[in-house]
Every structure is written in structure tokens, then in C-alpha cells.
PDB file of N, CA and C in Angstrom:
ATOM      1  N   UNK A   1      10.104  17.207 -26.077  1.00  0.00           N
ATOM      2  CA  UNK A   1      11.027  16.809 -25.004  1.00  0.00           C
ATOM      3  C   UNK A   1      12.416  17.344 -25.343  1.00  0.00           C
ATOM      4  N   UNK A   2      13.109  17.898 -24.844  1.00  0.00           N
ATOM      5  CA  UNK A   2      14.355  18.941 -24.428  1.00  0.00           C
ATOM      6  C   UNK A   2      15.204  17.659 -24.907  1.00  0.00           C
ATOM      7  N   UNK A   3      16.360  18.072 -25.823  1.00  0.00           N
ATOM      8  CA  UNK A   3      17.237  16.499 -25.938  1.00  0.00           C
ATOM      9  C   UNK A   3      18.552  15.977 -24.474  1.00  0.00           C
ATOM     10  N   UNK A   4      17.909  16.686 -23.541  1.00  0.00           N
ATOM     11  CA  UNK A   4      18.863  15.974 -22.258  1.00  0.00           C
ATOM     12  C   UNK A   4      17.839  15.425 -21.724  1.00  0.00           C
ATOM     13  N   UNK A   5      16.357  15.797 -21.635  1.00  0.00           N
ATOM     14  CA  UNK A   5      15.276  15.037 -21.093  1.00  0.00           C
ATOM     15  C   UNK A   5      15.222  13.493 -21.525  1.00  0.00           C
ATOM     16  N   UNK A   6      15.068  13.059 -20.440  1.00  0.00           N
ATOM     17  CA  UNK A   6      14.262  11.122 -20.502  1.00  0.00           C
ATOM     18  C   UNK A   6      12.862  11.257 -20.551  1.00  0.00           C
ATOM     19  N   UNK A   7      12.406  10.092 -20.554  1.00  0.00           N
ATOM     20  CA  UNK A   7      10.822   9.864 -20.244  1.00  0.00           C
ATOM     21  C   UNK A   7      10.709   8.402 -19.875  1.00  0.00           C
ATOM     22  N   UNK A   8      10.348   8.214 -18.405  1.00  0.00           N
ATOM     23  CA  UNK A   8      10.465   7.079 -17.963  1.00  0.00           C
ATOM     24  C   UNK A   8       9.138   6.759 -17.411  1.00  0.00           C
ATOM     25  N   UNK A   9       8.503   5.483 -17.400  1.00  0.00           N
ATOM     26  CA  UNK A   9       7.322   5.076 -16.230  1.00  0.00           C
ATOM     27  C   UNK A   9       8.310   3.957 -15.279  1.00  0.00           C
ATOM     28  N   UNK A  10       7.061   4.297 -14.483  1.00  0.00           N
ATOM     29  CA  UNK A  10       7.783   3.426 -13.199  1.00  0.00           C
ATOM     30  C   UNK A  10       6.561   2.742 -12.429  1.00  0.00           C
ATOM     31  N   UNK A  11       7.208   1.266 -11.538  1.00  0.00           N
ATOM     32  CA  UNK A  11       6.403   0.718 -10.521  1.00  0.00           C
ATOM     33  C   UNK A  11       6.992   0.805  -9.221  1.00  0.00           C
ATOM     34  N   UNK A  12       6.439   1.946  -8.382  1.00  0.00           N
ATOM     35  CA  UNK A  12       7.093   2.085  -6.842  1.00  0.00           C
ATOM     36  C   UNK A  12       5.839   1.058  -5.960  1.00  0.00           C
ATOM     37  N   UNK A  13       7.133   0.015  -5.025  1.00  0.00           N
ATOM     38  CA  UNK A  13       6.435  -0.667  -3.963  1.00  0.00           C
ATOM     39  C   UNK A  13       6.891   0.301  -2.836  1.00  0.00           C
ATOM     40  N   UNK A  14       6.029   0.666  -2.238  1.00  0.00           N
ATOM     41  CA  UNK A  14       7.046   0.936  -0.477  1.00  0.00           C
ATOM     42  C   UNK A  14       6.875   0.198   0.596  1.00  0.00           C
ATOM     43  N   UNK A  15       7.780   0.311   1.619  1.00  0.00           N
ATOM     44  CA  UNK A  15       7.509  -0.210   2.308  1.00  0.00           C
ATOM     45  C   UNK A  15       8.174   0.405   3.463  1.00  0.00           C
ATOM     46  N   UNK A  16       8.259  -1.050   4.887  1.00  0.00           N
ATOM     47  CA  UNK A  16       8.662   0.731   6.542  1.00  0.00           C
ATOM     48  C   UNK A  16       9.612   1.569   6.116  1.00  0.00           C
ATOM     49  N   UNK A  17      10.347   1.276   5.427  1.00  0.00           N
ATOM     50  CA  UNK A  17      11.297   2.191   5.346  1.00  0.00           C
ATOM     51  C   UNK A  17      11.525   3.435   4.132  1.00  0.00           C
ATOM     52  N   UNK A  18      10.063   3.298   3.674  1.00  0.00           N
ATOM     53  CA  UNK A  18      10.151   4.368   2.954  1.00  0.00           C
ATOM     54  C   UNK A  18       9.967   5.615   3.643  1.00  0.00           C
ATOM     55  N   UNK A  19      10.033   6.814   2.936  1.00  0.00           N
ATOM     56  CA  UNK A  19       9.962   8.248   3.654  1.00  0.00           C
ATOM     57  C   UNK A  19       8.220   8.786   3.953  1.00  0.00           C
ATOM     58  N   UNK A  20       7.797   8.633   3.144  1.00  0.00           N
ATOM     59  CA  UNK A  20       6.307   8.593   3.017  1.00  0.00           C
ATOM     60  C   UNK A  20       5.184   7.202   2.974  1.00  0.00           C
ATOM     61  N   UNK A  21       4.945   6.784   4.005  1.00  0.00           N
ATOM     62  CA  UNK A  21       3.817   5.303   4.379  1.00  0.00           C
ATOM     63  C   UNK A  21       2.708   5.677   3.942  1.00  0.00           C
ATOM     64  N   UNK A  22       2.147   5.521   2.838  1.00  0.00           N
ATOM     65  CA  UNK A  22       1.272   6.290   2.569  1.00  0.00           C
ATOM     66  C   UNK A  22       0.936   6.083   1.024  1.00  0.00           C
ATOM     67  N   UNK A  23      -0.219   5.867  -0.207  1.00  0.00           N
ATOM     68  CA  UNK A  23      -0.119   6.040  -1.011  1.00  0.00           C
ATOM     69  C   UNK A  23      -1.296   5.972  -1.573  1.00  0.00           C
ATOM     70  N   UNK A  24      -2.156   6.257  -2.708  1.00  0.00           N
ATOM     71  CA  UNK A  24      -3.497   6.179  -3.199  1.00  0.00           C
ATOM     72  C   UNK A  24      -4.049   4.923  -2.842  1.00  0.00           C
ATOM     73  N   UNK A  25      -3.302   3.803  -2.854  1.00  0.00           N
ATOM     74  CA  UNK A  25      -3.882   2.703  -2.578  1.00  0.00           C
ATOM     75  C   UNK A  25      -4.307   2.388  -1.092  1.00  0.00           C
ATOM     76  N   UNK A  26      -3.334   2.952  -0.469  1.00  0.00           N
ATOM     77  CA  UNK A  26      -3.247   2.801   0.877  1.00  0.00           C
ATOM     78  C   UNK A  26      -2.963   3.906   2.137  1.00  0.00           C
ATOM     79  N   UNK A  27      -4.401   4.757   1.690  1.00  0.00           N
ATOM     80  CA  UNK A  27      -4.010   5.764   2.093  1.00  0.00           C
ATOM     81  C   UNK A  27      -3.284   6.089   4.215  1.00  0.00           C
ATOM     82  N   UNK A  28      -4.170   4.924   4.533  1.00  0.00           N
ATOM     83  CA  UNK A  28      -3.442   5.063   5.878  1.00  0.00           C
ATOM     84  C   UNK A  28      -2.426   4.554   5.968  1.00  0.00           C
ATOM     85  N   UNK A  29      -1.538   4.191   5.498  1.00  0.00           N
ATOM     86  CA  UNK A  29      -0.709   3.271   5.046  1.00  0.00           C
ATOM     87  C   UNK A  29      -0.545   2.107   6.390  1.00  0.00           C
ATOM     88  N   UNK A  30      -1.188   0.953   6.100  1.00  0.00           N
ATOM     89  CA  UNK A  30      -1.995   0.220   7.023  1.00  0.00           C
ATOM     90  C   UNK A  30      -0.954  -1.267   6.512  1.00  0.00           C
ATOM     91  N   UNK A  31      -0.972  -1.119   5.210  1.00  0.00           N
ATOM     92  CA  UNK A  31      -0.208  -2.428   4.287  1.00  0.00           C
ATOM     93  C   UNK A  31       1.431  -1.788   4.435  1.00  0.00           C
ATOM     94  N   UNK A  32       1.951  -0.684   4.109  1.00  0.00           N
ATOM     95  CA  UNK A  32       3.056  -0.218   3.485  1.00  0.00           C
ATOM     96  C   UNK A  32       3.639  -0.282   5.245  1.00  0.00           C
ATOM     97  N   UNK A  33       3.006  -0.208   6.396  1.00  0.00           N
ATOM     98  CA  UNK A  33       3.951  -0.245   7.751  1.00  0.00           C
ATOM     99  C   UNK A  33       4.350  -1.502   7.618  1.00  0.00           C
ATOM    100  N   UNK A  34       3.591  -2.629   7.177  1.00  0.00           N
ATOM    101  CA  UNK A  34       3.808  -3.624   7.847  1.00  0.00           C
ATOM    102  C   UNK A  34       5.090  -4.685   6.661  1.00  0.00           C
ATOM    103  N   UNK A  35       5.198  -3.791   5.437  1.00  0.00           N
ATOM    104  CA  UNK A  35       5.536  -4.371   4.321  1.00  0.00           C
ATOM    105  C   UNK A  35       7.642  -3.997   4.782  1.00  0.00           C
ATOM    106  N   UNK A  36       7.885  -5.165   4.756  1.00  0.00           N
ATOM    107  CA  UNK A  36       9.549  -5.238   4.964  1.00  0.00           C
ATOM    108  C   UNK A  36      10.478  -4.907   3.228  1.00  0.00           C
ATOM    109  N   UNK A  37      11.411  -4.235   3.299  1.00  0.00           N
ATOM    110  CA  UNK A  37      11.766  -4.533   2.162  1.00  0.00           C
ATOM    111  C   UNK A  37      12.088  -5.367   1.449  1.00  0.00           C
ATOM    112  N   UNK A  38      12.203  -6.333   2.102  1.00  0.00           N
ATOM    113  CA  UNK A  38      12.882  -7.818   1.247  1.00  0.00           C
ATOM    114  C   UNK A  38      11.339  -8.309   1.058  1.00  0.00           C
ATOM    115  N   UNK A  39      10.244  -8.037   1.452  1.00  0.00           N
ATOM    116  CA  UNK A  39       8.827  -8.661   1.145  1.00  0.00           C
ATOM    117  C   UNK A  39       8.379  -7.210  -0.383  1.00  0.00           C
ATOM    118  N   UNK A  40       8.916  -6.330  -0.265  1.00  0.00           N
ATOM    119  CA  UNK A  40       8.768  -5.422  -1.457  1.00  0.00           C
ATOM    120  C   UNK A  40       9.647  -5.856  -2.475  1.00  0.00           C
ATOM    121  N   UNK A  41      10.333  -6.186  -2.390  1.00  0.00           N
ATOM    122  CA  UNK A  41      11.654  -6.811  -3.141  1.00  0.00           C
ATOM    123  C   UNK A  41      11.260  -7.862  -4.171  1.00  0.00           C
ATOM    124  N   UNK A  42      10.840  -8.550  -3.550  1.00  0.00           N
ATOM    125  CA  UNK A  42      10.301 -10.414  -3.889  1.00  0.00           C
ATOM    126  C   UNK A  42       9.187  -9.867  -4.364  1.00  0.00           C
ATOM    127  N   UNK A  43       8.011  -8.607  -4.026  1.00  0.00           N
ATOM    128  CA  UNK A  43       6.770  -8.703  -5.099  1.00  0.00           C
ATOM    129  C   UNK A  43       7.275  -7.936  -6.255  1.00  0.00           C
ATOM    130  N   UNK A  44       7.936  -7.080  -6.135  1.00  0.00           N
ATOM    131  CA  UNK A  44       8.091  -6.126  -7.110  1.00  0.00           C
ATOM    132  C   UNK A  44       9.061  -7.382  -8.652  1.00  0.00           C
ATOM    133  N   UNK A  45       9.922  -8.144  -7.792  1.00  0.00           N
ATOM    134  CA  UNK A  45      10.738  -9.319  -8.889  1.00  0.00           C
ATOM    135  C   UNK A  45       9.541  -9.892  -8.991  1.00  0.00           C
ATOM    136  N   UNK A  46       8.677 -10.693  -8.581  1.00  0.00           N
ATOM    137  CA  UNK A  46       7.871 -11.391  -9.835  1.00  0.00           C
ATOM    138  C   UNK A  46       7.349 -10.254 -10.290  1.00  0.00           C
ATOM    139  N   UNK A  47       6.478  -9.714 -10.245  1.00  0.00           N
ATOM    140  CA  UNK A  47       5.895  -8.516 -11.238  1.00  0.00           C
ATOM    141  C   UNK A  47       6.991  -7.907 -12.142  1.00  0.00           C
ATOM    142  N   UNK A  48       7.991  -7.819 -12.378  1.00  0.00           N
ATOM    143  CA  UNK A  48       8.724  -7.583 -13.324  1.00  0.00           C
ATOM    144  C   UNK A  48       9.112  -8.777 -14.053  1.00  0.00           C
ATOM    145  N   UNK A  49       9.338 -10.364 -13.403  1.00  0.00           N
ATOM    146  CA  UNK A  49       9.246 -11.020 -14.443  1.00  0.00           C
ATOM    147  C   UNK A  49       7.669 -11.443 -15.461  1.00  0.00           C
ATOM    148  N   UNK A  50       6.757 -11.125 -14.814  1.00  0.00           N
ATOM    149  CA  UNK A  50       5.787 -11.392 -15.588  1.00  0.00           C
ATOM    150  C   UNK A  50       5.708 -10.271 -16.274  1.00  0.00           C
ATOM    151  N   UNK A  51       6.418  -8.923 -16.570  1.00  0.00           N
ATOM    152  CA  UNK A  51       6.012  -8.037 -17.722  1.00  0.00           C
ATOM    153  C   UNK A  51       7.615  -8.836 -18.944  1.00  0.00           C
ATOM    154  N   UNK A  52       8.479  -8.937 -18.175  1.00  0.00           N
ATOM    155  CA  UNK A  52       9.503  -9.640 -19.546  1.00  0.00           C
ATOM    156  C   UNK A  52       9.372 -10.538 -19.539  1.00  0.00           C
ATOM    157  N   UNK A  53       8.635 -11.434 -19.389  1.00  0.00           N
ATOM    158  CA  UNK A  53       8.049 -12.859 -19.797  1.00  0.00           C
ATOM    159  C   UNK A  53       7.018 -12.274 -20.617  1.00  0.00           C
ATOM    160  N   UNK A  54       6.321 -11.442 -20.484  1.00  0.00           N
ATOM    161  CA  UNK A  54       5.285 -11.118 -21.693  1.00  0.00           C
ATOM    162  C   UNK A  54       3.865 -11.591 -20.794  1.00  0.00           C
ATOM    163  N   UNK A  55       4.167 -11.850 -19.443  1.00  0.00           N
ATOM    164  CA  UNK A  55       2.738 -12.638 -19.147  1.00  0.00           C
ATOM    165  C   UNK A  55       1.545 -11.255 -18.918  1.00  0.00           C
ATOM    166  N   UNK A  56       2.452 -10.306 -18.472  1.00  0.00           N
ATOM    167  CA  UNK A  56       1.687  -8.781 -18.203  1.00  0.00           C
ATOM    168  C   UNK A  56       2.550  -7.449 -19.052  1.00  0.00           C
ATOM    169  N   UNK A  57       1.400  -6.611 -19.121  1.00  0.00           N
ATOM    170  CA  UNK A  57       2.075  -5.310 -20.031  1.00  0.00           C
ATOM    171  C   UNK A  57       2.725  -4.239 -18.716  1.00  0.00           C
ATOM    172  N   UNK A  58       3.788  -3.915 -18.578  1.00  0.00           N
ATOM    173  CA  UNK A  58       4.334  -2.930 -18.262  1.00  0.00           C
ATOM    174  C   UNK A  58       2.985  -1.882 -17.580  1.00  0.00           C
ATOM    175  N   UNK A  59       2.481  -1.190 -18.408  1.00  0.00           N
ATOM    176  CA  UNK A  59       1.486   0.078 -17.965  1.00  0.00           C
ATOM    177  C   UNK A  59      -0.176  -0.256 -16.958  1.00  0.00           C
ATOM    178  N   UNK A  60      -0.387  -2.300 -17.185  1.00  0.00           N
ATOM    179  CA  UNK A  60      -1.398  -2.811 -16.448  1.00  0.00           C
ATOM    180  C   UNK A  60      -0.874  -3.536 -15.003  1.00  0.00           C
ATOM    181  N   UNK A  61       0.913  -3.291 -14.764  1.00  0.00           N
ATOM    182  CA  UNK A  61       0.833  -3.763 -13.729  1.00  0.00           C
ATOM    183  C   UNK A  61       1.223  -2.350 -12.944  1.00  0.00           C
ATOM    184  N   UNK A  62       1.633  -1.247 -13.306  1.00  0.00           N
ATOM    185  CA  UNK A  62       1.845  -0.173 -12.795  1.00  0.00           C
ATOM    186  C   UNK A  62       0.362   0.561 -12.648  1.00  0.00           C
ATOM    187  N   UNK A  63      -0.930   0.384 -13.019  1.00  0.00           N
ATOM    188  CA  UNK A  63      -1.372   1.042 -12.763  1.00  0.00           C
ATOM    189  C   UNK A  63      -2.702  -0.218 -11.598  1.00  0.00           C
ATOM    190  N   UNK A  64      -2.133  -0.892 -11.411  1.00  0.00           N
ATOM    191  CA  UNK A  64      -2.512  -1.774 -10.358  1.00  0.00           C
ATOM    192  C   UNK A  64      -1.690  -1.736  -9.451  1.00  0.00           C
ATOM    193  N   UNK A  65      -0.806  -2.048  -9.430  1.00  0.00           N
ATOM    194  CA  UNK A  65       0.475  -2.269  -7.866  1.00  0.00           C
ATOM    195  C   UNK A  65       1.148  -1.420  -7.580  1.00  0.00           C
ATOM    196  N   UNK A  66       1.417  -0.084  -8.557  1.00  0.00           N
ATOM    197  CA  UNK A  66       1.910   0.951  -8.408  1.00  0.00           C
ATOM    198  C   UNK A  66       2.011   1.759  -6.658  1.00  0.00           C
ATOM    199  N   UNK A  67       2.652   2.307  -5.781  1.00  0.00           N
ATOM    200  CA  UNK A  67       2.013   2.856  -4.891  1.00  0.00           C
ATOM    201  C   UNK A  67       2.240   4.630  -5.223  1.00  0.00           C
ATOM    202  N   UNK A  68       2.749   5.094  -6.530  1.00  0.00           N
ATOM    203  CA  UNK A  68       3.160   5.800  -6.861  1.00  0.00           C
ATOM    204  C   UNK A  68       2.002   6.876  -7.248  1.00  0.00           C
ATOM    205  N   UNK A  69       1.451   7.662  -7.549  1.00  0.00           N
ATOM    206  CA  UNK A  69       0.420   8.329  -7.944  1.00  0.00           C
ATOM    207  C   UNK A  69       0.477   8.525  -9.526  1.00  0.00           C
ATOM    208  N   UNK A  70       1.419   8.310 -10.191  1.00  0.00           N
ATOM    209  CA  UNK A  70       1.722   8.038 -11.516  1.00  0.00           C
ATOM    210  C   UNK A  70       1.100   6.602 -12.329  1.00  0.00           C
ATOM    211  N   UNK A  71       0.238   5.985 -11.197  1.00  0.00           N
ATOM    212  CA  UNK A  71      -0.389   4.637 -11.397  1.00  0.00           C
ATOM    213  C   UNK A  71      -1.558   4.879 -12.460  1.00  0.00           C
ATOM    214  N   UNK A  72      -2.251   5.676 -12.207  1.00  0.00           N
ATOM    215  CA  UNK A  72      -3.298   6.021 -12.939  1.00  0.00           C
ATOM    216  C   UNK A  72      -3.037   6.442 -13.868  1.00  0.00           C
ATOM    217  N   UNK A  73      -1.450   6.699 -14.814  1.00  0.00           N
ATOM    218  CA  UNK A  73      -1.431   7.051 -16.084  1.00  0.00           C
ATOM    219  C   UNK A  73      -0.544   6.043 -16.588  1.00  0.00           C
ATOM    220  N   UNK A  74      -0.577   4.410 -15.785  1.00  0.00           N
ATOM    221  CA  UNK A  74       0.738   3.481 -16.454  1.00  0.00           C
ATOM    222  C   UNK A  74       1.424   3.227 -15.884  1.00  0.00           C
ATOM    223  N   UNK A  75       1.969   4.424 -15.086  1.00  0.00           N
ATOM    224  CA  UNK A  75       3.088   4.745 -14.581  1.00  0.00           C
ATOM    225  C   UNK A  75       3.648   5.640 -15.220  1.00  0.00           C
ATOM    226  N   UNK A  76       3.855   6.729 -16.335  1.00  0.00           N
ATOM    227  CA  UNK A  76       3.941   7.057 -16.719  1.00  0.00           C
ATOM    228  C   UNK A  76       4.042   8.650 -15.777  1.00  0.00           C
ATOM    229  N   UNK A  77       5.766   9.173 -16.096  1.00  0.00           N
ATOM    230  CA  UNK A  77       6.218   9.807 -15.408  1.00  0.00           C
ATOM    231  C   UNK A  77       6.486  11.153 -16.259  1.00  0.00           C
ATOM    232  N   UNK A  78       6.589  10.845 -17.572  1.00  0.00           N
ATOM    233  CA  UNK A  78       6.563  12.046 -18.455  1.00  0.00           C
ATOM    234  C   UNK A  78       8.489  12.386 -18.074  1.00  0.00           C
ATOM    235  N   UNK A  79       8.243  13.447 -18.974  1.00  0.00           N
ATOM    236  CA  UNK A  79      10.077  13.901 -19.199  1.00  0.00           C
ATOM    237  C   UNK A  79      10.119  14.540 -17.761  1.00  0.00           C
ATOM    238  N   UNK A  80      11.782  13.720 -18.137  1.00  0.00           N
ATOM    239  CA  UNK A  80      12.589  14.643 -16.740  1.00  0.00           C
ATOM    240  C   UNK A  80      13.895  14.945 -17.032  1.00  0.00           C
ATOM    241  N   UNK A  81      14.830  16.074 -16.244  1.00  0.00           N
ATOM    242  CA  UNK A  81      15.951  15.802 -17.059  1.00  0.00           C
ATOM    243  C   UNK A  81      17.188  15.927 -15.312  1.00  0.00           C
ATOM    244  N   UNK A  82      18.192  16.031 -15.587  1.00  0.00           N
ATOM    245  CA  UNK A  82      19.026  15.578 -14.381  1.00  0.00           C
ATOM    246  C   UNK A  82      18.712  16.334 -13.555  1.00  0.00           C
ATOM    247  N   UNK A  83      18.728  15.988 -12.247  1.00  0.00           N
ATOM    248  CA  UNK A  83      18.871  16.857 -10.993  1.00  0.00           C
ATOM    249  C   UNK A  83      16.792  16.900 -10.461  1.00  0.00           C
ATOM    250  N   UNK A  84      16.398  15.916 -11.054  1.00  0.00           N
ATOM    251  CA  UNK A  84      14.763  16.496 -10.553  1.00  0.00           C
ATOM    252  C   UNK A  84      14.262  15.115 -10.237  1.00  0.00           C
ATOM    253  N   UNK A  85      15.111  13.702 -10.435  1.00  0.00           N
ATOM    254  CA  UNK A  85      14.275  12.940  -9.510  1.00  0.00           C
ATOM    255  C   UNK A  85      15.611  12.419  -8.732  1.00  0.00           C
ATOM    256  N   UNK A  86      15.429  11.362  -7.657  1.00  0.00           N
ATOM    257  CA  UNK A  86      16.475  10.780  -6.818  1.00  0.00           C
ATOM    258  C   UNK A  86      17.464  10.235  -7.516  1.00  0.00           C
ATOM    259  N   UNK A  87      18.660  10.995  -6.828  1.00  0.00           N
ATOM    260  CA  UNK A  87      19.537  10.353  -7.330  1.00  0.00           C
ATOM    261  C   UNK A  87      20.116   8.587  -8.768  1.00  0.00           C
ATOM    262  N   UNK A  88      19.722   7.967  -7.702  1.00  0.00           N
ATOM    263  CA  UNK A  88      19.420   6.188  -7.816  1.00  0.00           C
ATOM    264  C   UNK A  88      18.799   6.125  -8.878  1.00  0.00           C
ATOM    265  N   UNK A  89      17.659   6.819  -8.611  1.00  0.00           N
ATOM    266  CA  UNK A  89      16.338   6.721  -9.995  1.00  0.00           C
ATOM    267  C   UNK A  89      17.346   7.359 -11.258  1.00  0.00           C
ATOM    268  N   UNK A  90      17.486   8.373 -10.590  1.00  0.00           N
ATOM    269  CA  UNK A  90      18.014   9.054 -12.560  1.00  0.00           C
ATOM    270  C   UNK A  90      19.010   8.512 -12.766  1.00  0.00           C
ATOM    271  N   UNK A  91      20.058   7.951 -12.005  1.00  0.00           N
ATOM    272  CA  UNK A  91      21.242   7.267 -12.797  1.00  0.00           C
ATOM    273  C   UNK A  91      20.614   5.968 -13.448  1.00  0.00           C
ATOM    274  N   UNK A  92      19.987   5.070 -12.615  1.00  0.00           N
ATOM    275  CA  UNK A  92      19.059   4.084 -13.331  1.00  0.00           C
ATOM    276  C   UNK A  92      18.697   4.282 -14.965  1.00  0.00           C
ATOM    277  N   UNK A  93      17.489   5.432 -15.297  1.00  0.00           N
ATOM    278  CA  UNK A  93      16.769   5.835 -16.219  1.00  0.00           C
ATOM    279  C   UNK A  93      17.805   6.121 -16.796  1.00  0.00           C
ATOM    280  N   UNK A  94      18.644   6.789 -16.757  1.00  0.00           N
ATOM    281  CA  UNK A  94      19.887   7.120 -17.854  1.00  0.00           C
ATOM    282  C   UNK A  94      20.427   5.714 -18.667  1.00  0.00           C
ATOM    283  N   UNK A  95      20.642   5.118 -17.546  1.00  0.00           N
ATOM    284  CA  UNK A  95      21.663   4.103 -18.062  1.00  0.00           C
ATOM    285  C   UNK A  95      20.848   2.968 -18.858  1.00  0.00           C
ATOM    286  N   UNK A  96      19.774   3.333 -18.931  1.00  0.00           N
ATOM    287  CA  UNK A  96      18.690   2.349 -19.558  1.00  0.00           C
ATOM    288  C   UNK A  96      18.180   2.674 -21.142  1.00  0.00           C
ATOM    289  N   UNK A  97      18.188   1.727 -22.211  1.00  0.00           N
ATOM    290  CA  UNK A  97      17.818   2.853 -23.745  1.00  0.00           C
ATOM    291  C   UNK A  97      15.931   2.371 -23.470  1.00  0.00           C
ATOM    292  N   UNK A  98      16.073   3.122 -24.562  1.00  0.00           N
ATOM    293  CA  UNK A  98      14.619   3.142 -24.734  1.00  0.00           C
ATOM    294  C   UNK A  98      14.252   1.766 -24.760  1.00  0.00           C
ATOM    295  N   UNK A  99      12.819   1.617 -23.973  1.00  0.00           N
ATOM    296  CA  UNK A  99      12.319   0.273 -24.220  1.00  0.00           C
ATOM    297  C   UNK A  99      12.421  -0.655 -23.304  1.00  0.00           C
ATOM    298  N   UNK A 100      14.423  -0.408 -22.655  1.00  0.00           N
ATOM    299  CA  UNK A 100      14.780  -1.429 -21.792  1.00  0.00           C
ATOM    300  C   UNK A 100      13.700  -1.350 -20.030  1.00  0.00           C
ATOM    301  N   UNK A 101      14.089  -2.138 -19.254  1.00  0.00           N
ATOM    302  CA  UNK A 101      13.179  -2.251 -18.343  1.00  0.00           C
ATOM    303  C   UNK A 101      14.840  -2.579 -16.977  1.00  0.00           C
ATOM    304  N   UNK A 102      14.632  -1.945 -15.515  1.00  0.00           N
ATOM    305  CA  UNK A 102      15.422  -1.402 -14.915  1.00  0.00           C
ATOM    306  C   UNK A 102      15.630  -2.900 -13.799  1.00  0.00           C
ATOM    307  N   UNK A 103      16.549  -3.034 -13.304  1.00  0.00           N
ATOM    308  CA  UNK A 103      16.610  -4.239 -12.131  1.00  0.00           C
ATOM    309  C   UNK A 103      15.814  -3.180 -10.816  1.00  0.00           C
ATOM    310  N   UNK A 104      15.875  -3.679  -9.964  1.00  0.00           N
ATOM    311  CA  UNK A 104      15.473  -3.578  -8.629  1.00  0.00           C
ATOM    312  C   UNK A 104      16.007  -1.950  -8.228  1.00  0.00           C
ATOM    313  N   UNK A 105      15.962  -0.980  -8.202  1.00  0.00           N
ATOM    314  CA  UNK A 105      16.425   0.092  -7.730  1.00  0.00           C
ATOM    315  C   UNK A 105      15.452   0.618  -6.493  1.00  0.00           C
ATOM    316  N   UNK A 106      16.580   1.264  -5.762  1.00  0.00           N
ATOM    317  CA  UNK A 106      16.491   1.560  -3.741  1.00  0.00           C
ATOM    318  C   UNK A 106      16.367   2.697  -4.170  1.00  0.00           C
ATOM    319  N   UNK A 107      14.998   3.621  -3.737  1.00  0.00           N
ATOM    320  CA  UNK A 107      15.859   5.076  -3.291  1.00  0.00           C
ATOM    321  C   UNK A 107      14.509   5.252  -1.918  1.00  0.00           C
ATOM    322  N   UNK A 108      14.549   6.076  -1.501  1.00  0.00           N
ATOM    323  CA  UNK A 108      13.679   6.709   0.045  1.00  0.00           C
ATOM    324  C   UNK A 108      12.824   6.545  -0.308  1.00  0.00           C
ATOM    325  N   UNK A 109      11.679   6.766  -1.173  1.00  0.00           N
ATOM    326  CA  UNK A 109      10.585   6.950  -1.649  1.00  0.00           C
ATOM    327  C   UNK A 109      10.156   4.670  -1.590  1.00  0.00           C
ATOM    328  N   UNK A 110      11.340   4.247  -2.228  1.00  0.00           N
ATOM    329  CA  UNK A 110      10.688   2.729  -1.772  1.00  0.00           C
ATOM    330  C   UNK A 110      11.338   1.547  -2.627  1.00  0.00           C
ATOM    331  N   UNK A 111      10.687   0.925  -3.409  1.00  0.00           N
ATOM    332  CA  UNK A 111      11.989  -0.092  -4.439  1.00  0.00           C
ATOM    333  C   UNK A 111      11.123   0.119  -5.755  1.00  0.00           C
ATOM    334  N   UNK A 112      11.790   0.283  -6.853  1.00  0.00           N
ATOM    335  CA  UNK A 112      11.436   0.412  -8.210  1.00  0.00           C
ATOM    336  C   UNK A 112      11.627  -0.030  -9.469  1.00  0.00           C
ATOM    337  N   UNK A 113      10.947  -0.132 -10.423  1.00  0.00           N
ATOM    338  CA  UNK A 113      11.190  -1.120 -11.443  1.00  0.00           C
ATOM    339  C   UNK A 113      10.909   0.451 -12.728  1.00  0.00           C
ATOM    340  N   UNK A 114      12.143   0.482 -13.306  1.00  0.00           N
ATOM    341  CA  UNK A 114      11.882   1.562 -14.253  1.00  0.00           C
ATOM    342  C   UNK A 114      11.922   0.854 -15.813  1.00  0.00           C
ATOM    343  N   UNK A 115      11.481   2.173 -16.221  1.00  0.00           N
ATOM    344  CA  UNK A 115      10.914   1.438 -18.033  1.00  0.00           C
ATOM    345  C   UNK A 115      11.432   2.660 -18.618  1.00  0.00           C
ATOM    346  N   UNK A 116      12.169   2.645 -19.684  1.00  0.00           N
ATOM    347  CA  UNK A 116      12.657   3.666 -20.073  1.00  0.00           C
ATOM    348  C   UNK A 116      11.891   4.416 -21.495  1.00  0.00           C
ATOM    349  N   UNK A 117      10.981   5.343 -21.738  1.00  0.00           N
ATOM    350  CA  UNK A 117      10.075   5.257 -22.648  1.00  0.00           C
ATOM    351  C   UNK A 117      10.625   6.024 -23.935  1.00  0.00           C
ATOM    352  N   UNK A 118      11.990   7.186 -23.076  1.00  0.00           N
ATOM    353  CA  UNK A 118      12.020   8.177 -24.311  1.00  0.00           C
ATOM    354  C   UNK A 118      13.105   8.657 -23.836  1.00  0.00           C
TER     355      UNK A 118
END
């Protein structure tokens, strides 16, 4: 990994107002039309308190609730370095050290919970 590169996993909920309705789970996106953001909001906060409560691991709730296609590896997004994911997201992942785990972040794609791996 390049030393300006991160390495982050992530849990994307979407919902109407994401750019793409649509996701492995849901491929017609049948759940994600009808899902409001403040109802993505509220699942995505408990599922992040049950990984820092310790009640769930980080990589078993991302590769369950994930709507991200990165679900099937954790979430696990592998290195990136500035200018290659959304805005929101990479200032997020930056500002996060290794290990730490991200509040609620907005970008088009939907609401996200980042993990900062590397």
C-alpha cells in the first residue's frame, strides 16, 4: 500500500435518495425505493452500536446488511488514495486512525459507517 493510500471497509445502507436503487441484495431495488433516509439512518445506528458494543464483528454485519458489493469481502474496500472515492467518504476515512470506526456519513451512493483498516 502506497504511504498516501488508506484501507477502509465499509457498511452502505441506501435508500430513495440514493443515485443507484439497486444492490446485490436487492436487485430490483424493491426495499431501497421504499427505504427513507432517516429509516437508513436509525438501521445503520443500531448496527454500528452493536459492532462497538462488541455485540457484532464489524466484517459479519457488512457482509449481511451491506448494500455495497464489497459485502462479500467484509466490506472490505482495499487501498485507496485521494481523489477516487466521494468526497464525504474520503474526508471521513482520513480523519479516522486505524481501527477507529466512522459516525453516520451522507454521500449519493447512500449513508455509511466506515472502519478504518490501514
Amino acid at each position: 500500500m502506497a504511504s498516501n493510500q488508506v484501507r477502509a471497509s465499509h457498511i452502505l445502507i441506501k435508500h430513495q435518495g440514493s443515485r443507484r436503487k439497486a444492490s446485490w441484495k436487492d436487485p430490483e431495488g424493491d426495499v431501497i425505493r421504499k427505504t427513507t433516509r432517516d429509516s437508513a439512518v436509525s438501521q445503520l445506528k443500531s448496527l454500528r452500536e452493536d459492532i462497538i458494543t462488541g455485540k457484532a464483528k464489524f466484517e459479519d454485519v457488512a457482509s449481511r446488511y451491506s448494500d455495497c458489493s464489497s459485502a462479500k469481502r467484509g466490506g472490505d474496500l482495499g487501498p485507496f488514495s485521494k481523489g477516487q472515492m466521494q468526497k464525504a467518504f474520503e474526508e471521513a476515512t482520513y480523519a479516522l486512525k486505524v481501527g477507529e470506526i466512522s459516525d453516520i456519513v451522507d454521500t449519493d451512493s447512500g449513508v455509511h459507517v466506515i472502519m478504518r483498516t490501514g
